[in-house]
N, C-alpha and C. Protein backbone atom coordinates (compact mmCIF):
# COMPACT_ATOMS: atom_id res chain seq x y z
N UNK A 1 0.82 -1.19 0.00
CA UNK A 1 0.00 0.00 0.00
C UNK A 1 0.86 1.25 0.00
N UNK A 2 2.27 1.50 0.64
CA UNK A 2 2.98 2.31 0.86
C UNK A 2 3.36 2.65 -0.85
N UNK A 3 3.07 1.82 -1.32
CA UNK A 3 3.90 2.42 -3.28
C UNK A 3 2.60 2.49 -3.79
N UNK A 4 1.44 1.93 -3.72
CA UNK A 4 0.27 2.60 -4.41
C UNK A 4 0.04 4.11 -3.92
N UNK A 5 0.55 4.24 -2.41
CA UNK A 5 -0.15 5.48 -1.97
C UNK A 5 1.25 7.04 -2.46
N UNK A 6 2.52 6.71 -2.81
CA UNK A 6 3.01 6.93 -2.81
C UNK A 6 3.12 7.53 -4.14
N UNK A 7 2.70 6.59 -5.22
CA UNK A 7 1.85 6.82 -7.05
C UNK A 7 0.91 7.91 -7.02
N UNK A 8 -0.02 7.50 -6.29
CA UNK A 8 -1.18 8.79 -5.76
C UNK A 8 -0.69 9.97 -5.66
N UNK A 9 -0.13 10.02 -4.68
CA UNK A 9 0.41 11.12 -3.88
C UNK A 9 1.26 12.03 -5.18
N UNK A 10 1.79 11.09 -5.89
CA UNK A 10 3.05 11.90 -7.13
C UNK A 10 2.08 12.19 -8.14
N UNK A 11 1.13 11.65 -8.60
CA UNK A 11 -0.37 11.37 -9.55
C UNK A 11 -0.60 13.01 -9.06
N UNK A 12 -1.35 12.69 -8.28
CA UNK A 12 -1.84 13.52 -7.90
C UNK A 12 -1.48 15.70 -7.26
N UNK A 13 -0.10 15.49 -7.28
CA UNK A 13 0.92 16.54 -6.86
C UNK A 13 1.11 17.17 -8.59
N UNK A 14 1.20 16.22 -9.55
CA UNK A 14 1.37 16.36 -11.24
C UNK A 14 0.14 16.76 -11.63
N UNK A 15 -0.98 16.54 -11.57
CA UNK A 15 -2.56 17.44 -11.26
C UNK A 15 -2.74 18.42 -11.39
N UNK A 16 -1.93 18.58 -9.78
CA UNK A 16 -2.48 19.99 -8.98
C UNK A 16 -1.37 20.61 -9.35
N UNK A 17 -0.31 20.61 -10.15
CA UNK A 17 0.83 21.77 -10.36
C UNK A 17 -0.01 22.40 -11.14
N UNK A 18 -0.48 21.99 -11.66
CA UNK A 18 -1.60 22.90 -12.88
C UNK A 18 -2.24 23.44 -12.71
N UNK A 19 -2.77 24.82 -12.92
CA UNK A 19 -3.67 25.83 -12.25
C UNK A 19 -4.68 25.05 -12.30
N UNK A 20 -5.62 25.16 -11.58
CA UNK A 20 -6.86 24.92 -11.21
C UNK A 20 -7.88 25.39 -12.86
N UNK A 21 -9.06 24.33 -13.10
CA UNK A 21 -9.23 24.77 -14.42
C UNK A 21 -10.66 24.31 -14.40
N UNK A 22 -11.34 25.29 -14.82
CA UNK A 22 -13.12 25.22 -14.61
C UNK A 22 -13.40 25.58 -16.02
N UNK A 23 -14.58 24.86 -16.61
CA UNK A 23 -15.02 24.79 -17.82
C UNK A 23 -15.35 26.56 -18.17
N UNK A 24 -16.16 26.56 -17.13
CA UNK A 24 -16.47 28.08 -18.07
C UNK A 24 -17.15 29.16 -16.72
N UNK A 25 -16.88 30.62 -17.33
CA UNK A 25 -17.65 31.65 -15.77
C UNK A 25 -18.98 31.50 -16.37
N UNK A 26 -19.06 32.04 -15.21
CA UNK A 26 -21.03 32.23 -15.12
C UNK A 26 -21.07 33.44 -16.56
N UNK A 27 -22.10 33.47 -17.73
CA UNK A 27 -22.12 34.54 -18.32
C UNK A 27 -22.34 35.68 -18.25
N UNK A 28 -22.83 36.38 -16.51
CA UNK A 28 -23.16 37.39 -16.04
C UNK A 28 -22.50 37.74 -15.04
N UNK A 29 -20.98 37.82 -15.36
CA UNK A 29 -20.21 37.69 -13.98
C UNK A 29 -19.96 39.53 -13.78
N UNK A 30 -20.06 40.18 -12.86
CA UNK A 30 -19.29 41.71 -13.18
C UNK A 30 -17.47 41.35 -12.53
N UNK A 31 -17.09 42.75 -13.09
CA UNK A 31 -15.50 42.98 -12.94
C UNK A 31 -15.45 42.50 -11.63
N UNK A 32 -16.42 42.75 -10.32
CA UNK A 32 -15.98 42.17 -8.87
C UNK A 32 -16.18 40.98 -8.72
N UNK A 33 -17.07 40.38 -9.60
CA UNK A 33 -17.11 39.03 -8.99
C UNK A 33 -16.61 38.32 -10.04
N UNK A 34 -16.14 38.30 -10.96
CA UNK A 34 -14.75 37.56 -11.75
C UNK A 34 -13.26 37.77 -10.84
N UNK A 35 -13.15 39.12 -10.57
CA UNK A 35 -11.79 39.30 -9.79
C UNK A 35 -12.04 38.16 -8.19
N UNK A 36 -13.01 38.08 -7.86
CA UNK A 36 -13.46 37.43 -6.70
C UNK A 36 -13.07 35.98 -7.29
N UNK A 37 -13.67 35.42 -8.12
CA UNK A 37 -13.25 34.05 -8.56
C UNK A 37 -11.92 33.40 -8.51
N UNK A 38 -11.56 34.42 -9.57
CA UNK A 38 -9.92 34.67 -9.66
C UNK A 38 -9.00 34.48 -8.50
N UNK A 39 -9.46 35.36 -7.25
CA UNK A 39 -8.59 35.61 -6.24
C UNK A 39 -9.22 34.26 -5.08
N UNK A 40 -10.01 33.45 -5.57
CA UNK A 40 -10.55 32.37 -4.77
C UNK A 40 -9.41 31.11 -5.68
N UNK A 41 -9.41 30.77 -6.59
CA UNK A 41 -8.55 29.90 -7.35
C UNK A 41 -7.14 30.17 -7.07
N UNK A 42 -6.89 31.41 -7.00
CA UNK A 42 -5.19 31.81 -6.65
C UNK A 42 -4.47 30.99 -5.40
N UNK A 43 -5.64 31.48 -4.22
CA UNK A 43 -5.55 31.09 -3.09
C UNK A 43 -5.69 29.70 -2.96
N UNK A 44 -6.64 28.92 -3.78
CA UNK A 44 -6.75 27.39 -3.66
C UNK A 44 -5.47 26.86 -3.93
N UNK A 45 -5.36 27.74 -4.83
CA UNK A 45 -3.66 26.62 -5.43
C UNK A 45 -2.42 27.03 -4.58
N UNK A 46 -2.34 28.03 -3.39
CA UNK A 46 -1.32 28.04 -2.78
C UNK A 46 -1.81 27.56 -2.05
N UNK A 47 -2.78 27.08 -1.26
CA UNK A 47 -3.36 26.26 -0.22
C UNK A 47 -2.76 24.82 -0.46
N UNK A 48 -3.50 23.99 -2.04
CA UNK A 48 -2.78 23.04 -2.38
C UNK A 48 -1.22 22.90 -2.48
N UNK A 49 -0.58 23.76 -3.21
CA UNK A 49 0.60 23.49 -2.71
C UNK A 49 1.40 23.59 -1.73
N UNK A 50 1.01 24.48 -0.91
CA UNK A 50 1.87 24.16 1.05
C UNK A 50 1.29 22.85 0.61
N UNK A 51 0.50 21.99 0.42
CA UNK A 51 0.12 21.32 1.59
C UNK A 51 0.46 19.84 1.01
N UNK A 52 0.96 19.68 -0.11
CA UNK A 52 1.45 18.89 -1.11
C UNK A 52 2.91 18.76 -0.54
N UNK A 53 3.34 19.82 -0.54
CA UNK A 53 5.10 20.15 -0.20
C UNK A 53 5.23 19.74 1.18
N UNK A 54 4.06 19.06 1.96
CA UNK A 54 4.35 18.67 3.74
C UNK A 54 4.42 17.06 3.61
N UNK A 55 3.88 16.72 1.91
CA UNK A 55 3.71 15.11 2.42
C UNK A 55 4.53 13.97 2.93
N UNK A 56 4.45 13.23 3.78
CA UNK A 56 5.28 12.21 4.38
C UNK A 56 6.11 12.99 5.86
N UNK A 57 5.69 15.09 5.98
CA UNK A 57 5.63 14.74 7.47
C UNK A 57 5.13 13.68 8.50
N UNK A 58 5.97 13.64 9.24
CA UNK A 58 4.97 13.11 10.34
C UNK A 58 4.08 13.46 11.29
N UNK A 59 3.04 12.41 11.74
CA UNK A 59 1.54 13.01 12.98
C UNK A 59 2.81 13.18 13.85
N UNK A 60 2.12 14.40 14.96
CA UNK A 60 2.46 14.39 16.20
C UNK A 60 1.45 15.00 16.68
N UNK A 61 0.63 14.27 17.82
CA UNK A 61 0.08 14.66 18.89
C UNK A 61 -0.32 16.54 19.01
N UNK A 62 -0.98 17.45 18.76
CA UNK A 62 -0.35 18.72 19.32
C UNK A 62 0.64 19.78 18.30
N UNK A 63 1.48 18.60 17.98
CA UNK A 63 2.01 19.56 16.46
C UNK A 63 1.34 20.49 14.99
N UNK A 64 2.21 21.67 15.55
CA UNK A 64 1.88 22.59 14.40
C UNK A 64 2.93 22.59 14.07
N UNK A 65 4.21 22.22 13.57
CA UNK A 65 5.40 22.89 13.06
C UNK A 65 6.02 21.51 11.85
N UNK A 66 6.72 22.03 10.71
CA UNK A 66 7.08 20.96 10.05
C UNK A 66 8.54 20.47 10.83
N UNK A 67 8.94 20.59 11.53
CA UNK A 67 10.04 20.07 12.05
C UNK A 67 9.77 19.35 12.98
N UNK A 68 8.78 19.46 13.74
CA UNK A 68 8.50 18.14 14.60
C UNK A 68 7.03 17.01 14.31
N UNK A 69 6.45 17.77 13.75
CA UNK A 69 5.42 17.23 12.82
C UNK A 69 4.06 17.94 13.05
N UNK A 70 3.09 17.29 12.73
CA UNK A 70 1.93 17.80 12.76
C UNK A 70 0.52 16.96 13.37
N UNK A 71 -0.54 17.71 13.67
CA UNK A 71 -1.74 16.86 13.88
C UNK A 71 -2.50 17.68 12.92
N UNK A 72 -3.73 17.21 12.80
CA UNK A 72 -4.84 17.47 11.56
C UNK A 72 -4.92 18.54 11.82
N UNK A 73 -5.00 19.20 13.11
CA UNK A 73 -5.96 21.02 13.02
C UNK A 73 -4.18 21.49 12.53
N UNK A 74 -2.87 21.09 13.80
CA UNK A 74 -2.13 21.85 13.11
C UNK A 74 -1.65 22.15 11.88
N UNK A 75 -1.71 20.82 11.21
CA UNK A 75 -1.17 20.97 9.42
C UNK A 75 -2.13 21.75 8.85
N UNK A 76 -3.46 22.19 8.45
CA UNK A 76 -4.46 22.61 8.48
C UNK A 76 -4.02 24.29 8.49
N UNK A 77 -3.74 24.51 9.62
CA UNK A 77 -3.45 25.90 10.07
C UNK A 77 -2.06 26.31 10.03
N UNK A 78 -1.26 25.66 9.96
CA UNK A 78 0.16 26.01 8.98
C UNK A 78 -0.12 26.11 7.68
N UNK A 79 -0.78 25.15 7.01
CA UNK A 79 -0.90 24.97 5.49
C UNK A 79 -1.67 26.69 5.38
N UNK A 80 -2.64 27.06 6.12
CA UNK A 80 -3.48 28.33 5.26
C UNK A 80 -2.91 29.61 5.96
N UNK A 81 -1.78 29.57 7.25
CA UNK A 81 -1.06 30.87 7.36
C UNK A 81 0.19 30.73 6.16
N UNK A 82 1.11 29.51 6.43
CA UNK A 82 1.65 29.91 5.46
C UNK A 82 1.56 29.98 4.00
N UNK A 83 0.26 29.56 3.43
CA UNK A 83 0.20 29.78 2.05
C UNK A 83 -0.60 31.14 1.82
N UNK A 84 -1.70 31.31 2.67
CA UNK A 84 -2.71 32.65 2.36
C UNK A 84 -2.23 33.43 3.68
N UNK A 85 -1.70 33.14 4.76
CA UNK A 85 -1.17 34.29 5.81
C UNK A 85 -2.82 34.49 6.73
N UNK A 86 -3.66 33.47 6.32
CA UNK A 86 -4.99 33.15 7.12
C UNK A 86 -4.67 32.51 8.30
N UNK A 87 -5.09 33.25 9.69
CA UNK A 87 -4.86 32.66 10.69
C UNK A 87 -6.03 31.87 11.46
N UNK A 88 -6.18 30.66 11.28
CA UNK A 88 -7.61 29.57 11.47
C UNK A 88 -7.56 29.19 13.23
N UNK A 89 -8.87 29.17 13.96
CA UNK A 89 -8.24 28.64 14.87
C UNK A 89 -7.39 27.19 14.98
N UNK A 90 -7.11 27.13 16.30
CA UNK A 90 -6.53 25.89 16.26
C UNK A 90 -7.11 24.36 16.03
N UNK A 91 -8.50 24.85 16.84
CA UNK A 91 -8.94 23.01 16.70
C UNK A 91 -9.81 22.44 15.66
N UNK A 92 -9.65 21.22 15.34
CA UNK A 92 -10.96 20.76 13.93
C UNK A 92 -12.31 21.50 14.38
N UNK A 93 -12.48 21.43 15.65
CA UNK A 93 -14.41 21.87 16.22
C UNK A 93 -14.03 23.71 15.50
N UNK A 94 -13.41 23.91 16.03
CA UNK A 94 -13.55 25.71 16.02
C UNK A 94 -13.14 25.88 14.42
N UNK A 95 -12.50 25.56 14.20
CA UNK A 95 -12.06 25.86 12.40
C UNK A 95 -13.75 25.22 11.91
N UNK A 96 -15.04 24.78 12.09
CA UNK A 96 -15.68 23.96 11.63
C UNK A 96 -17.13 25.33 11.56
N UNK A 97 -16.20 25.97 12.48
CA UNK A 97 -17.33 27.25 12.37
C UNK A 97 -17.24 28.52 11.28
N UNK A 98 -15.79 28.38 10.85
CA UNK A 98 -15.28 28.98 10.36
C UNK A 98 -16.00 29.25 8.76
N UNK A 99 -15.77 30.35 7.66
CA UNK A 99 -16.30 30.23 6.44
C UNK A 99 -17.52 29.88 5.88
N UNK A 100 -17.93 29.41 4.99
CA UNK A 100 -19.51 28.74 4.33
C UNK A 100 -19.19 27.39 4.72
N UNK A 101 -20.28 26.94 4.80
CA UNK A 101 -20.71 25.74 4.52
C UNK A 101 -20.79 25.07 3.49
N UNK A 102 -19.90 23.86 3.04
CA UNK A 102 -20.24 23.09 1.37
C UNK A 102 -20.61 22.38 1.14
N UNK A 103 -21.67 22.09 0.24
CA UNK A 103 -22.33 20.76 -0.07
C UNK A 103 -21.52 19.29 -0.52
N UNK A 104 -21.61 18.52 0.05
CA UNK A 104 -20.23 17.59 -0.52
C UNK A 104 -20.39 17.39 -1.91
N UNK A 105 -21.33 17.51 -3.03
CA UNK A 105 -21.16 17.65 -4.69
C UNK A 105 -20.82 19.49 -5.00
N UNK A 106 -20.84 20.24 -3.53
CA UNK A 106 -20.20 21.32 -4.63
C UNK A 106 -18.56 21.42 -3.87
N UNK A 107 -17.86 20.55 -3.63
CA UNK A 107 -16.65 20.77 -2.91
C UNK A 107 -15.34 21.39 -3.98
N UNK A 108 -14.79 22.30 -3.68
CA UNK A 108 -13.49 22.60 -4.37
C UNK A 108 -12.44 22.23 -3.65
N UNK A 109 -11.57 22.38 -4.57
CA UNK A 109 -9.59 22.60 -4.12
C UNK A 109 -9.34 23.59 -2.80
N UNK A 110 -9.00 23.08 -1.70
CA UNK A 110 -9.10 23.66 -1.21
C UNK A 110 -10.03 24.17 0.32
N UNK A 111 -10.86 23.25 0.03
CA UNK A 111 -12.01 23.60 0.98
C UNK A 111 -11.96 22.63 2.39
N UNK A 112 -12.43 22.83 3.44
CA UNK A 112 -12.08 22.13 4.56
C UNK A 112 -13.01 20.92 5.11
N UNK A 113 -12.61 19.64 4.93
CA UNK A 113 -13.34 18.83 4.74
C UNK A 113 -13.06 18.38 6.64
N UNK A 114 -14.41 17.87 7.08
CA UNK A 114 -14.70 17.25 8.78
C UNK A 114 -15.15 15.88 8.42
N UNK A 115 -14.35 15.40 9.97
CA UNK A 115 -15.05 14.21 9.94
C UNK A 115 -15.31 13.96 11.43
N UNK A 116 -15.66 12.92 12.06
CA UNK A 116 -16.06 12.20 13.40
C UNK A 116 -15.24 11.58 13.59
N UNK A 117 -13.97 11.36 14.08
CA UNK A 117 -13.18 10.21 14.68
C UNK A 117 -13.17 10.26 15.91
N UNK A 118 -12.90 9.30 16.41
CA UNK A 118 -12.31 8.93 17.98
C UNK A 118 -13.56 9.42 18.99
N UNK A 119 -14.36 8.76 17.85
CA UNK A 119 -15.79 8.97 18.49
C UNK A 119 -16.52 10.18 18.99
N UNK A 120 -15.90 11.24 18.48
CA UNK A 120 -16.56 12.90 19.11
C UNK A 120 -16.32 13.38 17.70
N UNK A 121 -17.30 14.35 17.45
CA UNK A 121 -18.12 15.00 16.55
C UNK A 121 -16.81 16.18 15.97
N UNK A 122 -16.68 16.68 14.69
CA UNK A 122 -15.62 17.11 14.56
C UNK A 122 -14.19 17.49 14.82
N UNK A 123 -13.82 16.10 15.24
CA UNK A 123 -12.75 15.75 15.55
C UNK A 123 -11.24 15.53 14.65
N UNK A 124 -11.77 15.93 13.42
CA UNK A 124 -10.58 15.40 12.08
C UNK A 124 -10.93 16.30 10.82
N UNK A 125 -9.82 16.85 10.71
CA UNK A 125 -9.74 17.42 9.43
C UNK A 125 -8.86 17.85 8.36
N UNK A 126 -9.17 18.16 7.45
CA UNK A 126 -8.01 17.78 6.30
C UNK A 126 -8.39 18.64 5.21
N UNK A 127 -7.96 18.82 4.21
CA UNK A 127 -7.71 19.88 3.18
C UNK A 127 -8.61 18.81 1.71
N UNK A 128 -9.48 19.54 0.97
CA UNK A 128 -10.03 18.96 -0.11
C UNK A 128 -9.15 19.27 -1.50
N UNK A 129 -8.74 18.40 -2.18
CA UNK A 129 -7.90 18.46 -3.44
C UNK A 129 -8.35 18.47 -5.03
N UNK A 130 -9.76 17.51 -4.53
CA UNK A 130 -10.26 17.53 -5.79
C UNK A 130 -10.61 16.04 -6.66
N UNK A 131 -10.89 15.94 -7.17
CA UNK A 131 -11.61 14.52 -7.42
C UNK A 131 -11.67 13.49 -6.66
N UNK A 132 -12.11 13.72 -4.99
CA UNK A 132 -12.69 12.66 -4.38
C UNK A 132 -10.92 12.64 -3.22
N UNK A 133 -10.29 13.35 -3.61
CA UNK A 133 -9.13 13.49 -2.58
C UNK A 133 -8.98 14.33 -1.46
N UNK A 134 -8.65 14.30 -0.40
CA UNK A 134 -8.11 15.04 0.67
C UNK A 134 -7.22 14.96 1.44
N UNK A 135 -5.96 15.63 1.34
CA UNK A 135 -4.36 15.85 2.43
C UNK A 135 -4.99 15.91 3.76
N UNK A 136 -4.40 14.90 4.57
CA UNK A 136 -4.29 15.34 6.60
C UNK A 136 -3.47 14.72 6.89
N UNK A 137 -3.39 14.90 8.40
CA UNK A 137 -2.55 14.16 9.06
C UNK A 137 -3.24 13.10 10.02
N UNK A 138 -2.91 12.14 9.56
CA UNK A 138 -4.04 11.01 9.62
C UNK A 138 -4.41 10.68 11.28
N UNK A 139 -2.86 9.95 12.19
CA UNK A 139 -2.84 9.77 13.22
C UNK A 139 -1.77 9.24 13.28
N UNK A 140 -1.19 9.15 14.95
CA UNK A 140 0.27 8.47 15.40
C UNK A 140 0.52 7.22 14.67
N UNK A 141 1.53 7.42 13.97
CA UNK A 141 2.33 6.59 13.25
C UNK A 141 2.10 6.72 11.68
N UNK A 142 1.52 7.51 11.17
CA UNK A 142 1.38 7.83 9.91
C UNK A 142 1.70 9.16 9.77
N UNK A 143 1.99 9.51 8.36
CA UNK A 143 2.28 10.77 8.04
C UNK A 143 1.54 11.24 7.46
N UNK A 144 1.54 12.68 6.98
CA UNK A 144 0.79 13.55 6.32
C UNK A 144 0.60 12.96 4.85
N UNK A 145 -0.84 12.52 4.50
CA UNK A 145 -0.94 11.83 3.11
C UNK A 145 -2.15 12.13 2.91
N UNK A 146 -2.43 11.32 1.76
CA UNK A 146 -3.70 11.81 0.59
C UNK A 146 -4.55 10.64 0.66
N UNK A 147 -6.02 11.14 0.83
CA UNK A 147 -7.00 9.75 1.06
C UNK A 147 -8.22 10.17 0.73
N UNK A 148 -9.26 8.82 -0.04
CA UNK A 148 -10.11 9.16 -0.90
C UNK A 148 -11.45 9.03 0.27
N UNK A 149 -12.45 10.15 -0.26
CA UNK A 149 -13.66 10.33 0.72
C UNK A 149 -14.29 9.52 0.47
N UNK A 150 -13.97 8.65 -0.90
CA UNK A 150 -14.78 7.35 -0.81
C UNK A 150 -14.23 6.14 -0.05
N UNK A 151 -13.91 6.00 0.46
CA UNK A 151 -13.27 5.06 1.16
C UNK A 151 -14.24 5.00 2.42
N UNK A 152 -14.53 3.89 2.84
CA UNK A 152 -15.42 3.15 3.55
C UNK A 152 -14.90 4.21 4.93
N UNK A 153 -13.84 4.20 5.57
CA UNK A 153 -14.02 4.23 6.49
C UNK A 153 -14.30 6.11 6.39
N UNK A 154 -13.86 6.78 5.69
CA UNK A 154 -14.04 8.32 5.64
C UNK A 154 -15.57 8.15 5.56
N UNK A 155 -15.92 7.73 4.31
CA UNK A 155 -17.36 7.94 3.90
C UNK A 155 -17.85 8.04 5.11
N UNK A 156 -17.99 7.10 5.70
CA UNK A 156 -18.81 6.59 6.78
C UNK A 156 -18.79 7.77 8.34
N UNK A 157 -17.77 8.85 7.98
CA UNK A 157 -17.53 9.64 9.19
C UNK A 157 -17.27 11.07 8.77
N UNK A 158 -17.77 11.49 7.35
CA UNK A 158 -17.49 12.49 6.91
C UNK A 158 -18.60 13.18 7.56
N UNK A 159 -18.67 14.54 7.95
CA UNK A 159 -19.28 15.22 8.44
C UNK A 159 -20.06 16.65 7.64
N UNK A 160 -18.96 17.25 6.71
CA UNK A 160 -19.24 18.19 6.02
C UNK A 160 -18.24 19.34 5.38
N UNK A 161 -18.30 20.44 5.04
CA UNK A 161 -17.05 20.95 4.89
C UNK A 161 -17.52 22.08 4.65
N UNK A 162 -16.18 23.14 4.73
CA UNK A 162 -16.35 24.71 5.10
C UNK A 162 -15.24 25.12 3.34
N UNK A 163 -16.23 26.41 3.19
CA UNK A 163 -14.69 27.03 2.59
C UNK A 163 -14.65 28.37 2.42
N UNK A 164 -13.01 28.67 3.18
CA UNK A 164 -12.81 29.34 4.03
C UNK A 164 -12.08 30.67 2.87
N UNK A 165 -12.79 32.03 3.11
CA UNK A 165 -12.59 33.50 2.35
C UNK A 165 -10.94 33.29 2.61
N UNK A 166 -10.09 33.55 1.18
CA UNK A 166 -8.71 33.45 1.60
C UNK A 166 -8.42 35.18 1.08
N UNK A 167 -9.76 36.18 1.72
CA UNK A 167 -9.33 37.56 1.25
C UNK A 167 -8.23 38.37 2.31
C-alpha cells in the first residue's frame, strides 16, 4: 500500500501543479465578482501546494510545526497561514465554524473537509484536493498523506465541509 499510496500522492501533486481549471464563468459575472473568482482559485492553489510540499511529514500529537510534525488542526493551520497568511483557529471543532458551509457535490480545491473520529463529533480534518481526494494528518504513526472520501471508512464519518474566504 505504501507504493500505491506513494503513485497517488506523485499522480496527484502532477494534477495539482496545474492551475486549477473550470469549464467556463457564469455569463453574467461583473469585474468584482470575476476578480473574486480569480482571487478564490489563486488562493486554492497556494493552499494546495503548502500542503502537497508537507507530504510524508509526520503526525504528532499537538504539532503545528514541520520540524517536529503535525496533527490534523495543526497541518491545516500552517498549510493556510503559510500559504494565504490566514490565521484559522486551532482546533478541527472551532475551524468547523469557520467560512460557508459546502455541499459535498459542490466541494473545491481547497475547501475544509470534517469528519467524526475517535468517536466525538468534529474531531478530524483535512484539506479537499479535488476529485474525491483530501491531504491530513491522519494519526500516530502515519504521516501527512492523501486519502479518498470514498473510502469506507471516511465515507462513513465524513461530516461536512467549510470554505474558508482566503481575502
Amino acid at each position: 500500500m505504501h507504493v500505491r499510496f506513494s503513485l497517488r500522492a506523485i499522480l496527484v501533486a502532477c494534477l495539482l501543479s496545474v492551475p486549477i481549471a473550470h469549464a467556463e464563468d457564469p455569463p453574467a459575472q461583473t469585474p468584482d465578482a470575476a476578480s473574486a473568482v480569480e482571487r478564490y482559485r489563486d488562493g486554492a492553489q497556494k493552499v494546495i501546494d503548502q500542503a502537497l510540499a508537507l507530504v510524508g511529514i509526520r503526525y504528532r500529537r499537538g504539532g503545528s510545526d514541520p520540524a517536529t510534525g503535525f496533527d490534523c488542526s495543526g497541518f491545516v493551520g500552517h498549510v493556510f497561514r503559510e500559504g494565504l497568511g490566514l490565521v484559522l483557529p486551532r482546533s478541527a471543532r472551532a475551524m468547523s465554524t469557520e467560512g460557508t458551509a459546502v455541499a459535498k457535490d459542490e466541494l473545491q480545491p481547497g475547501d475544509l473537509v470534517f469528519f467524526d473520529t475517535m468517536r466525538r463529533r468534529l474531531s478530524h480534518v483535512g484539506i479537499y484536493l479535488g476529485d474525491h481526494l483530501f491531504i491530513h494528518a491522519p494519526r500516530s504513526g502515519e504521516s501527512i498523506g492523501i486519502a479518498d472520501l470514498r473510502d469506507t471508512y471516511w465515507a462513513r464519518r465524513y461530516h461536512g465541509a467549510r470554505r474558508v474566504d482566503n481575502e
